[in-house]
Protein backbone atom coordinates (compact mmCIF):
# COMPACT_ATOMS: atom_id res chain seq x y z
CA UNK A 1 67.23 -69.51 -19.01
CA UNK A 2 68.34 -73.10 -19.73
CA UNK A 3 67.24 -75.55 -16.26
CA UNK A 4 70.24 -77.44 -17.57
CA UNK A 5 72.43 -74.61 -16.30
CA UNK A 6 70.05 -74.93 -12.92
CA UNK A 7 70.15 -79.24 -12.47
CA UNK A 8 74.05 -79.12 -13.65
CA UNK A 9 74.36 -76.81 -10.55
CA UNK A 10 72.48 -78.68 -8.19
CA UNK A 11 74.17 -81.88 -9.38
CA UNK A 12 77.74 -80.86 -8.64
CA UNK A 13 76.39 -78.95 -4.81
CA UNK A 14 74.83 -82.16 -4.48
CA UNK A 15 77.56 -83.95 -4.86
CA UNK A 16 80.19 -81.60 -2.83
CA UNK A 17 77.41 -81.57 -0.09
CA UNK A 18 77.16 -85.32 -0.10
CA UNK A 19 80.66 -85.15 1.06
CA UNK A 20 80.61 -82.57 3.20
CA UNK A 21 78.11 -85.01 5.39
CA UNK A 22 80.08 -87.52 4.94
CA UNK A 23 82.76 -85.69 6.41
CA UNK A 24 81.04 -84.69 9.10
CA UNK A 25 79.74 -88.16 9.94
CA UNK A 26 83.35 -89.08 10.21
CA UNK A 27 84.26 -86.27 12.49
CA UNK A 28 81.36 -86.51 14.31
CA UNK A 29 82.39 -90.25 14.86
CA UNK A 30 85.56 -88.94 15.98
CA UNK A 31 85.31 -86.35 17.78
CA UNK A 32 81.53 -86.51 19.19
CA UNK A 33 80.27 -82.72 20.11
CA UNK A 34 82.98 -82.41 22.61
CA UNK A 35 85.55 -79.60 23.65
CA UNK A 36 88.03 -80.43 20.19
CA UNK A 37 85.09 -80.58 18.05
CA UNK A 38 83.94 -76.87 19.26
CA UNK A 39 87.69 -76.06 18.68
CA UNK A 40 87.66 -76.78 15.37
CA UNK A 41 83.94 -75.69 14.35
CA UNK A 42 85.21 -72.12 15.74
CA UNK A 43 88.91 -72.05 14.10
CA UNK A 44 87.33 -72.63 10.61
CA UNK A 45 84.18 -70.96 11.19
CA UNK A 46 86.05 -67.81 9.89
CA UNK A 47 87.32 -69.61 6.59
CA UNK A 48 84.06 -71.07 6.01
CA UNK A 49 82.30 -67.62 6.60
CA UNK A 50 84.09 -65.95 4.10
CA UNK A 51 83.90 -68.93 2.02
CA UNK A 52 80.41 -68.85 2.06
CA UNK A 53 80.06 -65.09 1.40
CA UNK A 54 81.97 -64.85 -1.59
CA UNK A 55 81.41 -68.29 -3.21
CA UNK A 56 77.71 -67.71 -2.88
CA UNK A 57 77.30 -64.59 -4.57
CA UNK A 58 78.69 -61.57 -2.37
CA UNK A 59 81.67 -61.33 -5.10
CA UNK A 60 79.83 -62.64 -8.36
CA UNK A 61 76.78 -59.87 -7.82
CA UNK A 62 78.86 -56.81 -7.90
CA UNK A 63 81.50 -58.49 -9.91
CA UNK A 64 79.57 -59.79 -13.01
CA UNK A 65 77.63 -56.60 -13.43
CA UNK A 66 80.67 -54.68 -13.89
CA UNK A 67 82.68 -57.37 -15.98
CA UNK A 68 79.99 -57.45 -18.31
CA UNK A 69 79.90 -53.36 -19.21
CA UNK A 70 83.93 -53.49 -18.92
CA UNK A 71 85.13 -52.19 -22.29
CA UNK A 72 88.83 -54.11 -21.32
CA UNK A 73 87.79 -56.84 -19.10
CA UNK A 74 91.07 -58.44 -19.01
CA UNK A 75 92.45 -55.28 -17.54
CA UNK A 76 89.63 -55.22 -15.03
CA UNK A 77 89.78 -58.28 -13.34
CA UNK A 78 93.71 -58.54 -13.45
CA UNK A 79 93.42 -55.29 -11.30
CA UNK A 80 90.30 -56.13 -9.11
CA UNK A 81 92.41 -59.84 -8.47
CA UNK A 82 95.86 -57.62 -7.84
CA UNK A 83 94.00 -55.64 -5.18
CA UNK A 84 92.42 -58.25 -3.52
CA UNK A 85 95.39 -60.87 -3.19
CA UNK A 86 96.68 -58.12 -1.71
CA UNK A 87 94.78 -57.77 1.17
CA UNK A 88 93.89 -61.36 1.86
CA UNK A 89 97.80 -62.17 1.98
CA UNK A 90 98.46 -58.90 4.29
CA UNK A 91 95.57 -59.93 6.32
CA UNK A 92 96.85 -63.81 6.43
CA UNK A 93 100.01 -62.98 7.50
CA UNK A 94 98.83 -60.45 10.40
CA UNK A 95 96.95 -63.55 11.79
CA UNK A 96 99.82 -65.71 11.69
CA UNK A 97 101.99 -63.42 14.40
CA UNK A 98 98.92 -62.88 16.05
CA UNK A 99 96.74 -65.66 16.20
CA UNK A 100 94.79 -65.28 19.30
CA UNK A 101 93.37 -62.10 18.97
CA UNK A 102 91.43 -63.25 16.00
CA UNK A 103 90.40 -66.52 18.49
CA UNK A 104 89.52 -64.15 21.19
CA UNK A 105 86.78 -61.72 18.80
CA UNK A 106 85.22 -65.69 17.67
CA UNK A 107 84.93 -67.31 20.56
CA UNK A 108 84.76 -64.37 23.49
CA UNK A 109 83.47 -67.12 26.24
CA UNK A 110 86.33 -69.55 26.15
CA UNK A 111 89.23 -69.07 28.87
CA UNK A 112 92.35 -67.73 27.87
CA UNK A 113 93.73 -71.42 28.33
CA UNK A 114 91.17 -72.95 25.25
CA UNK A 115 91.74 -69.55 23.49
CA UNK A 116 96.20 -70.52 23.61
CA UNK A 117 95.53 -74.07 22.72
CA UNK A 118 93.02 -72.93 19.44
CA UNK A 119 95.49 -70.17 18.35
CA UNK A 120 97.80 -72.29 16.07
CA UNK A 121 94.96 -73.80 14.26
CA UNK A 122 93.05 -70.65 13.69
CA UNK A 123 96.51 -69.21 12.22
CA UNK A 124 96.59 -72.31 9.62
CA UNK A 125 92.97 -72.14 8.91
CA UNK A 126 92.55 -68.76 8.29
CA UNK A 127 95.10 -69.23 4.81
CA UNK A 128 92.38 -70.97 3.02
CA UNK A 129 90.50 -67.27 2.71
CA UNK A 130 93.48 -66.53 0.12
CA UNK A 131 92.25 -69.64 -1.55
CA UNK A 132 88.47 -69.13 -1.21
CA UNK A 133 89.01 -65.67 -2.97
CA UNK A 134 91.32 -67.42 -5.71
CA UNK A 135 88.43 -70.19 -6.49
CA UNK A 136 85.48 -67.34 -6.26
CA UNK A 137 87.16 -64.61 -8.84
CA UNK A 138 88.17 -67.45 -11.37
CA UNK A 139 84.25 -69.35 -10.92
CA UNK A 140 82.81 -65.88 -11.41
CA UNK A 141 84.84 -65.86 -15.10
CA UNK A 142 83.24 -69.67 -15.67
CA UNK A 143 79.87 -68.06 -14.79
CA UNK A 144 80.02 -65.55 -17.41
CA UNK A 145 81.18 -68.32 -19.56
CA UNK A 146 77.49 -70.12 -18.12
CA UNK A 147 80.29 -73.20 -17.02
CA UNK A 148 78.73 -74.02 -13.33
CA UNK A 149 79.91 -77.65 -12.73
CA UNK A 150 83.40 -77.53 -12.00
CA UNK A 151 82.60 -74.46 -9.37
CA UNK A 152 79.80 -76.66 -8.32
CA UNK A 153 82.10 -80.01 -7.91
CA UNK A 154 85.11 -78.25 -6.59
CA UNK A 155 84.11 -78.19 -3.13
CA UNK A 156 84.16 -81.60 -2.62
CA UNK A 157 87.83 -81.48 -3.12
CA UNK A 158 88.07 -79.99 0.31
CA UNK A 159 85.77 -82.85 1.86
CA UNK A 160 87.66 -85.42 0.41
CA UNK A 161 90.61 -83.56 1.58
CA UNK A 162 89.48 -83.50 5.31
CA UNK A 163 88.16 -87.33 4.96
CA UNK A 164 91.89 -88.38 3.66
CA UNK A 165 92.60 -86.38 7.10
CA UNK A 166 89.88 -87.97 9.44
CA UNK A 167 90.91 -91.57 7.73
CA UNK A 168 94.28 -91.65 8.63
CA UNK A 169 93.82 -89.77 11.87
CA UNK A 170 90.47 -90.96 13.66
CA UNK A 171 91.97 -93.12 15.92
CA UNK A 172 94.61 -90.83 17.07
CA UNK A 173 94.39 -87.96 20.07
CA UNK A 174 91.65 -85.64 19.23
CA UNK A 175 94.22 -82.83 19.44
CA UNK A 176 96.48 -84.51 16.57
CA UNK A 177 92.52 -85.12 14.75
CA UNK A 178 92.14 -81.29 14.75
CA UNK A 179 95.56 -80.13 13.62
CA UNK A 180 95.52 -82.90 10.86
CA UNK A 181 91.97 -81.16 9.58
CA UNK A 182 93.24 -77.99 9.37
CA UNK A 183 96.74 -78.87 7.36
CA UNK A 184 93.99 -80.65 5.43
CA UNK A 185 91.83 -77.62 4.77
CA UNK A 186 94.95 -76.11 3.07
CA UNK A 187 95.64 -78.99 0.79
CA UNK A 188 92.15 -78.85 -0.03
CA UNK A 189 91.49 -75.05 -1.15
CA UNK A 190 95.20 -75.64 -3.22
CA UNK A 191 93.18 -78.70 -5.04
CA UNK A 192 90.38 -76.01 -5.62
CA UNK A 193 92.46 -73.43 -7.10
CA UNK A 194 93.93 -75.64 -9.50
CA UNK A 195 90.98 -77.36 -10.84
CA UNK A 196 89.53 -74.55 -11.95
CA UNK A 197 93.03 -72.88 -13.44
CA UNK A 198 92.30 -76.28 -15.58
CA UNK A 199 89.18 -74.96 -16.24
CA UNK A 200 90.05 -71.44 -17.26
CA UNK A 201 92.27 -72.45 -19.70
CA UNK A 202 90.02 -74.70 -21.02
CA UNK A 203 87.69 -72.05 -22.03
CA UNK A 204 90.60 -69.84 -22.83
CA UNK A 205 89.38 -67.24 -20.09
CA UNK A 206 93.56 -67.04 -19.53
CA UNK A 207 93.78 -65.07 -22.68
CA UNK A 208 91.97 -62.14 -20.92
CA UNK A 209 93.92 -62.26 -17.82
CA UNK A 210 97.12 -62.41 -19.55
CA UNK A 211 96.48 -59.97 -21.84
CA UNK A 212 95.02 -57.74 -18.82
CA UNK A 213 98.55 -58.03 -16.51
CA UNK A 214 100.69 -57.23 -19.97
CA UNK A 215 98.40 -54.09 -20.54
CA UNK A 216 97.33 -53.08 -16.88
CA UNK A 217 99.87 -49.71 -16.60
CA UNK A 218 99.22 -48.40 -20.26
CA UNK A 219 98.33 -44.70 -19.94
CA UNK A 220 95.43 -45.44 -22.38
CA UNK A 221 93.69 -47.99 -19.94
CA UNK A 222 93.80 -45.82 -16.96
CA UNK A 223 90.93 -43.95 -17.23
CA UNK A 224 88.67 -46.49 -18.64
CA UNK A 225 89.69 -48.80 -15.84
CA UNK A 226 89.36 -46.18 -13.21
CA UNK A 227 85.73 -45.75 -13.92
CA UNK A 228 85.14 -49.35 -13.94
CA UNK A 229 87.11 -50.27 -10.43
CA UNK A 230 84.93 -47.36 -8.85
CA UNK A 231 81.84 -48.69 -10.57
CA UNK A 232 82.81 -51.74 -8.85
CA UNK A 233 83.50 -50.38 -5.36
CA UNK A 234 80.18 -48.56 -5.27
CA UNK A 235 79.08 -52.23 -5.54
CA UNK A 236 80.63 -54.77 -3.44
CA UNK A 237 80.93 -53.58 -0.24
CA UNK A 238 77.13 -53.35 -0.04
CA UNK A 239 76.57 -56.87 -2.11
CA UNK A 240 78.82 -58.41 0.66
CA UNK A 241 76.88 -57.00 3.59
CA UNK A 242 73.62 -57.69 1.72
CA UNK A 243 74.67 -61.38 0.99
CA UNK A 244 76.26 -62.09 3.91
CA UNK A 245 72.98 -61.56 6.27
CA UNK A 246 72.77 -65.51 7.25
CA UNK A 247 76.33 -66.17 7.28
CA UNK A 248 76.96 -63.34 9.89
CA UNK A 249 73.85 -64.52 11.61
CA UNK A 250 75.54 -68.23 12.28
CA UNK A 251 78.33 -66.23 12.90
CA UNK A 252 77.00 -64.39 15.76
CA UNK A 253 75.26 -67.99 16.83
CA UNK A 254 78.83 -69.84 17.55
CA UNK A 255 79.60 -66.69 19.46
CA UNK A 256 76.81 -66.80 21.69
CA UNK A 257 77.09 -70.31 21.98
CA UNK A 258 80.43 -70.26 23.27
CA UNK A 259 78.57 -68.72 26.72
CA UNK A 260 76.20 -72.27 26.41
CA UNK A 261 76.82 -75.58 27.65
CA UNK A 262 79.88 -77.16 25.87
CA UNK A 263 78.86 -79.30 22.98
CA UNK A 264 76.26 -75.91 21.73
CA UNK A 265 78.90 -74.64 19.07
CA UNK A 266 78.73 -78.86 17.46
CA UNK A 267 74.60 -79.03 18.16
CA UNK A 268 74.97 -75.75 15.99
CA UNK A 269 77.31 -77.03 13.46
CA UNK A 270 75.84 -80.41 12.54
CA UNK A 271 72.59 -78.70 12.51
CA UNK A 272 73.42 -76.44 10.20
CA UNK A 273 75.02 -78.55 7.71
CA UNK A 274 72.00 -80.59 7.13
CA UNK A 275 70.10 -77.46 6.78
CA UNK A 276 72.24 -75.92 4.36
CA UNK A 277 72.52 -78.55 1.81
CA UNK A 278 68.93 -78.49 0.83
CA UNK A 279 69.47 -74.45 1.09
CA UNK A 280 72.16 -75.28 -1.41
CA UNK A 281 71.08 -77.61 -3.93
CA UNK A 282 68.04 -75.98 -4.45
CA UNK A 283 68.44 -71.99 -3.86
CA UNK A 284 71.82 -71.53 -4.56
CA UNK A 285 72.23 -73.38 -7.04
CA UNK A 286 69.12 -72.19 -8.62
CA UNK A 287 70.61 -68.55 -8.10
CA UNK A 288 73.56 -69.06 -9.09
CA UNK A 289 72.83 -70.16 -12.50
CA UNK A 290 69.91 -67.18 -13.10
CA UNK A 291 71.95 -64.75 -11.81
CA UNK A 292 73.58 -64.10 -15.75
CA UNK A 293 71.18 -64.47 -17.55
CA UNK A 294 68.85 -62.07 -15.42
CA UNK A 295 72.04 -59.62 -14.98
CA UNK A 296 72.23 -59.68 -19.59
CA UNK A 297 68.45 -59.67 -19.94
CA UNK A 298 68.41 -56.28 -17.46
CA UNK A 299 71.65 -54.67 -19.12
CA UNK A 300 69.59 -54.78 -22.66
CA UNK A 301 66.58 -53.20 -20.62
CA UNK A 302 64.41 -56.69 -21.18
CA UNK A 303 63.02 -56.78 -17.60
CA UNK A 304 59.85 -58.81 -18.94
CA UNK A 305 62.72 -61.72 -20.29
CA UNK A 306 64.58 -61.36 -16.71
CA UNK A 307 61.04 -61.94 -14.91
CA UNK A 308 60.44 -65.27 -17.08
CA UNK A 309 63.37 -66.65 -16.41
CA UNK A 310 62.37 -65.89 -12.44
CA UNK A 311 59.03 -67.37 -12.98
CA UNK A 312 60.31 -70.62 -14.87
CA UNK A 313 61.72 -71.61 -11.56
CA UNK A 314 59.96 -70.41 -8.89
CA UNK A 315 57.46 -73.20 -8.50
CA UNK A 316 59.63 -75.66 -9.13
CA UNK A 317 61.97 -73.98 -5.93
CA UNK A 318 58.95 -73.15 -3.99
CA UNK A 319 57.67 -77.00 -3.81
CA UNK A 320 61.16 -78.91 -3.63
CA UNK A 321 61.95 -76.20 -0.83
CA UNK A 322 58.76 -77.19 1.19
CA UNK A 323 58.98 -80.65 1.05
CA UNK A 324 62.17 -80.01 2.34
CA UNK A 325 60.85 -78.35 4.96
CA UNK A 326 58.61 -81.03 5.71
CA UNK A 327 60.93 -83.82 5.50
CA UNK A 328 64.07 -81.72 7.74
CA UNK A 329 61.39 -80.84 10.60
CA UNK A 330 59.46 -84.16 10.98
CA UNK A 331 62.20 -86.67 10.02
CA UNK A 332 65.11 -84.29 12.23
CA UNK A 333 65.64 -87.37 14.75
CA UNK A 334 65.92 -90.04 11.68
CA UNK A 335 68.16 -87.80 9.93
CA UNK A 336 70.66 -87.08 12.33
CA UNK A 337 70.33 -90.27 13.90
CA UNK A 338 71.68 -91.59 10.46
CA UNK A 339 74.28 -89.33 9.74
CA UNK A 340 75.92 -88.61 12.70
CA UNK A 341 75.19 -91.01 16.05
CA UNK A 342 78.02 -93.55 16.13
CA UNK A 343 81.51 -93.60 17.73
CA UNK A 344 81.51 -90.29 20.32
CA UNK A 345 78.21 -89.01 19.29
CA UNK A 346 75.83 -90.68 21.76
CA UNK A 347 71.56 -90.36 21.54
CA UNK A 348 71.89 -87.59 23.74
CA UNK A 349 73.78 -85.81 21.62
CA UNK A 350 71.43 -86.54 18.32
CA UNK A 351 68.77 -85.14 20.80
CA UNK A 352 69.82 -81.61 21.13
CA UNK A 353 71.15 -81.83 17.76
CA UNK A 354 67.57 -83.02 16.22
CA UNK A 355 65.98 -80.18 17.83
CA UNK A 356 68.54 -77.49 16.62
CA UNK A 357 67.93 -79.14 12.79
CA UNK A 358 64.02 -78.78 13.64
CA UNK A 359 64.45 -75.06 14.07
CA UNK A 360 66.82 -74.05 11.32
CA UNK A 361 64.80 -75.82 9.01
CA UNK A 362 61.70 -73.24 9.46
CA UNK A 363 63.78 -70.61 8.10
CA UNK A 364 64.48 -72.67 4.82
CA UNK A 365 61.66 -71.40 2.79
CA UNK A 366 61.96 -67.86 3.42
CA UNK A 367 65.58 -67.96 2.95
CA UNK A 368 65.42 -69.89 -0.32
CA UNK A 369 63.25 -67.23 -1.80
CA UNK A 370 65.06 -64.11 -0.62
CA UNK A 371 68.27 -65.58 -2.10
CA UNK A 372 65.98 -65.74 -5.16
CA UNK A 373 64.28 -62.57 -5.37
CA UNK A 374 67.18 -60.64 -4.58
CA UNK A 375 68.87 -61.07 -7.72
CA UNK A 376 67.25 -58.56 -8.98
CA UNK A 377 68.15 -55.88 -6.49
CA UNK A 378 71.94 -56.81 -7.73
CA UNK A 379 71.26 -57.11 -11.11
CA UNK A 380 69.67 -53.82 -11.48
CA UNK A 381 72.77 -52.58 -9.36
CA UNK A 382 70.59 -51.70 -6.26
CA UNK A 383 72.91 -52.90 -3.70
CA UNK A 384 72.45 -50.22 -1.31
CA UNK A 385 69.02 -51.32 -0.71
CA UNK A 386 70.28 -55.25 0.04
CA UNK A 387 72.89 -53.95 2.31
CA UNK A 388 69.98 -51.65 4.06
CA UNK A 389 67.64 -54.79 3.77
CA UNK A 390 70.52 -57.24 5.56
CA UNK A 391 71.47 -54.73 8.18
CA UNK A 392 67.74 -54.17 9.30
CA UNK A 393 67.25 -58.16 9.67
CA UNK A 394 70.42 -58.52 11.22
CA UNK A 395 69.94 -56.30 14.26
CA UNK A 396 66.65 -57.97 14.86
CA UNK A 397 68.02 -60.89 14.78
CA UNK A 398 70.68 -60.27 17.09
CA UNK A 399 68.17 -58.88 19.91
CA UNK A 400 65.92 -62.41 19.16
CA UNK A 401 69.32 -64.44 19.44
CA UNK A 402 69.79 -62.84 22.93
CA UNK A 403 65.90 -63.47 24.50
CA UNK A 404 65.66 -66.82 22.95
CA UNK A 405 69.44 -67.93 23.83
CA UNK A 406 68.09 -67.53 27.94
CA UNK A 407 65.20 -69.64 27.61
CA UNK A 408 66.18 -72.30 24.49
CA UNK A 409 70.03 -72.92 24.29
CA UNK A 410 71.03 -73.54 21.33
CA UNK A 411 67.35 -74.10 19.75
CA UNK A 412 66.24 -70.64 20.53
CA UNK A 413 69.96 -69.33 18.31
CA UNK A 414 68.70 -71.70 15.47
CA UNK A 415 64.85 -70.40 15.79
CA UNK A 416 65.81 -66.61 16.15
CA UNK A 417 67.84 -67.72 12.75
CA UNK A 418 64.98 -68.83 11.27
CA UNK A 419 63.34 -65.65 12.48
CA UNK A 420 65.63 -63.63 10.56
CA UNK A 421 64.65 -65.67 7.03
CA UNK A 422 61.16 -64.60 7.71
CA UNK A 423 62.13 -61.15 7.73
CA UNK A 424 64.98 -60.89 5.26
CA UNK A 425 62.04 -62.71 2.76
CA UNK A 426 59.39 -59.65 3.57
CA UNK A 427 62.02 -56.65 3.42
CA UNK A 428 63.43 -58.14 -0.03
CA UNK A 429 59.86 -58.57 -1.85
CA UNK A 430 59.23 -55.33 -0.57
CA UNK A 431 62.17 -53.59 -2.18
CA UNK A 432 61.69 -55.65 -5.47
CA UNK A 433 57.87 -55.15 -5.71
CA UNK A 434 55.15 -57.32 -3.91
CA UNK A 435 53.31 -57.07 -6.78
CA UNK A 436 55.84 -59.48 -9.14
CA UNK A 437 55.52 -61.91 -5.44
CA UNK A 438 51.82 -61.81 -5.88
CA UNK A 439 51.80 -61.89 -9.31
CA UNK A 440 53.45 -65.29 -9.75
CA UNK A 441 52.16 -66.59 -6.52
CA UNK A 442 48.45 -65.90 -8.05
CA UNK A 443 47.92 -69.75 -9.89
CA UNK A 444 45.81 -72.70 -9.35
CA UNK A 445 49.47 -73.91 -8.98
CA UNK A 446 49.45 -72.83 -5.42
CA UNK A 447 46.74 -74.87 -4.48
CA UNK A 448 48.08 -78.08 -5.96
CA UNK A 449 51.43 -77.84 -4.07
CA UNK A 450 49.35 -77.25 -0.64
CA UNK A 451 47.59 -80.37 -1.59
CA UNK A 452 50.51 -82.19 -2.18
CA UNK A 453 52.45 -80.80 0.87
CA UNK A 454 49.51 -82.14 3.28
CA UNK A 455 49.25 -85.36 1.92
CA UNK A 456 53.53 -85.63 1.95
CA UNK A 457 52.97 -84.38 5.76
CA UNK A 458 50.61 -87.33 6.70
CA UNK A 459 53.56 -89.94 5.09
CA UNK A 460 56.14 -88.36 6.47
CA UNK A 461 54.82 -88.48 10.09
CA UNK A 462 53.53 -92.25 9.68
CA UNK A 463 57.39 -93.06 8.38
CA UNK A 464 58.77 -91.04 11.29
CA UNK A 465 56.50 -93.08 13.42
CA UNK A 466 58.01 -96.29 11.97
CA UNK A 467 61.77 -94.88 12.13
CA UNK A 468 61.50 -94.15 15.83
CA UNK A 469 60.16 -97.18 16.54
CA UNK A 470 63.13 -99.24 15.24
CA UNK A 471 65.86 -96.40 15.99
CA UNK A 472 64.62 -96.48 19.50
């Protein structure tokens, strides 16, 4: 396993992410955590689910497994893409007659006069999941091709998309803000798609798919590729439940928090995105990349090669993921104090959404690992036994989202989130093996990084000290 597949990776999240904040800063400029900005955290929190589902590995895991035994993989993917399109457009097009009954299941504590106003946008949002699918089945060809960077970089296209939007917009009527964002979430996953159709043909991955539409209905294909799409639907449904475990989880949180104070869905939402970019840079990316070379090494039986390349970056994860931790739960006020309080978003505001960022960022550790430990559940085709994994932590989760949601707000959704990680790390290392856990973990390496963590805690509460002195 090449760490140049891994830092080219983080590189182009990083940059996408970078963004994405700034983005955010802009809306949250704009919009503050106010009534419009919960509108349009909840009409693209579907999108942006799905988005994150697929793009993140839900697709690629049973995808790439099955690619890579296909005898006629241009045949295979032309179908799986047929079938899906498909779908997505059917499903697109239902929720653009009938927009508010999707608005109703996401946000089921609004009033049926915030529900009408939100139903237009969710019907234009919800056309970028045709995209997101588009983007995800061509980046999972790049993977096999071990090409990570323009996957990486594309998202960032949206952002700048929505920033064009916010630019232009900002200083009009928050209604016109939120209807501009969405028409720019389309124009964004359009600028997706197409730079990495650039990027298929550059690697000539368009051979295969045009040779696989010009020989999809010969009679000789049809059994082969029968075998191979079952192969492949004994796979994904249970690779997206297993991957989709957090996303549903901050799912479930903007549904709950719709019953909260208004301004819980945006505490939620800005929260969140600082948590998830070091959650991205790091694990994901770090995932991402491992995820073929572990899925080869197991189809040629080498499990020893597949647990190297585990063990090559699992330090390196483990202590950039901790200082993380570190830095996100004792610098939370600094951070979002710099990102996000100007314009609408008053101290108050950075408050509640300090403490939310505090929370998530407990889960951030166990969640980094699980993503990476997990890959071998779907490499060695054990996706069952994610699914079964994610669908245990999920209904815990749910009944610690309800207890702490009485007592916490919005903190106690983020903590029982957080929660969740914990659980989702212990049920995956028990279903690959403690014993390959323990057996890495077991290294005067471990004791170094605990020294280094306490000595980063005592800086980073003497520079928080300083911070809130000025800041305040």
């Amino acid at each position: 396993m090449k760490l140049k597949s891994i830092f080219t990776n983080s590189f182009g999240i990083l940059f996408s992410r970078v963004t994405g904040l700034g983005r955010d800063v802009l809306m949250a400029s704009a919009l503050g955590a106010s009534g419009y900005s919960d509108i349009f955290f909840v009409v693209f929190k579907l999108p942006n689910l799905f988005r994150r589902i697929f793009a993140e590995g839900a697709f690629t895991q049973a995808f790439m497994p099955s690619f890579i035994a296909s005898k006629q993989k241009g045949v295979f993917a032309t179908a799986i893409f047929l079938r899906f399109m498909l779908i997505l457009v059917t499903m697109s097009l239902f929720v653009s007659f009938f927009p508010e009954l999707l608005t109703k299941m996401i946000a089921m504590g609004w009033s049926e006069e915030l529900i009408k106003e939100s139903a237009p946008l969710t019907a234009i949002n919800f056309w970028y999941l045709d995209f997101v699918f588009m983007v995800t089945f061509l980046a999972t060809l790049l993977q096999y091709k071990e090409h990570f960077a323009t996957t990486a970089m594309s998202t960032a296209l949206l952002n700048l998309s929505m920033i064009s939007a916010l630019l232009l917009y900002m200083h009009k009527e928050p209604k016109t803000i939120v209807f501009a964002l969405s028409i720019a979430v389309i124009i964004g996953g359009l600028l997706q798609v197409t730079a990495h159709v650039i990027a298929i043909k550059k690697f000539n991955m368009h051979k295969i798919l045009i040779g696989g539409w010009k020989y999809r209905n010969k009679p000789s294909k049809q059994k082969e590729l029968k075998e191979e799409t079952q192969l492949f639907n004994r796979l994904f449904i249970p690779s997206v439940w297993g991957n989709s475990m957090p996303q549903i989880s901050s799912f479930l949180d903007t549904v709950l928090a719709s019953f909260l104070i208004s301004g819980s869905i945006s505490y939620l939402f800005y929260a969140n995105r600082v948590f998830q970019l070091p959650l991205a840079i790091i694990a994901i990316a770090a995932s991402v990349a491992l995820f073929p070379s572990i899925s080869k090494a197991l189809k040629h039986g080498n499990e020893t090669l597949a647990y190297q390349h585990l063990e090559h970056v699992f330090w390196i994860l483990l202590a950039l993921l901790s200082l993380a931790t570190l830095t996100g739960i004792i610098l939370a006020e600094p951070i979002v104090w710099l990102l996000f309080e100007r314009g609408a978003f008053t101290p108050t505001m950075s408050a509640q959404t300090a403490g939310v960022l505090s929370m998530y960022m407990l889960g951030l550790i166990p969640y980094g690992l699980a993503k990476l430990f997990s890959l071998f559940l779907y490499a060695n085709k054990e996706h069952k036994k994610a699914a079964k994994i994610a669908t245990i932590t999920l209904l815990i989760n749910v009944t610690i989202s309800f207890i702490l949601m009485k007592y916490m707000g919005a903190m106690g959704l983020a903590l029982s989130g957080s929660i969740g990680g914990l659980i989702f790390f212990t049920l995956t290392l028990r279903g690959v093996g403690y014993d390959k856990f323990f057996n890495i973990i077991k290294s005067k390496k471990l004791i170094y990084l605990l020294v280094g963590l306490a000595i980063s805690a005592l800086v980073l509460v003497w520079v928080n000290e300083l911070l809130m002195g000025w800041i305040r």
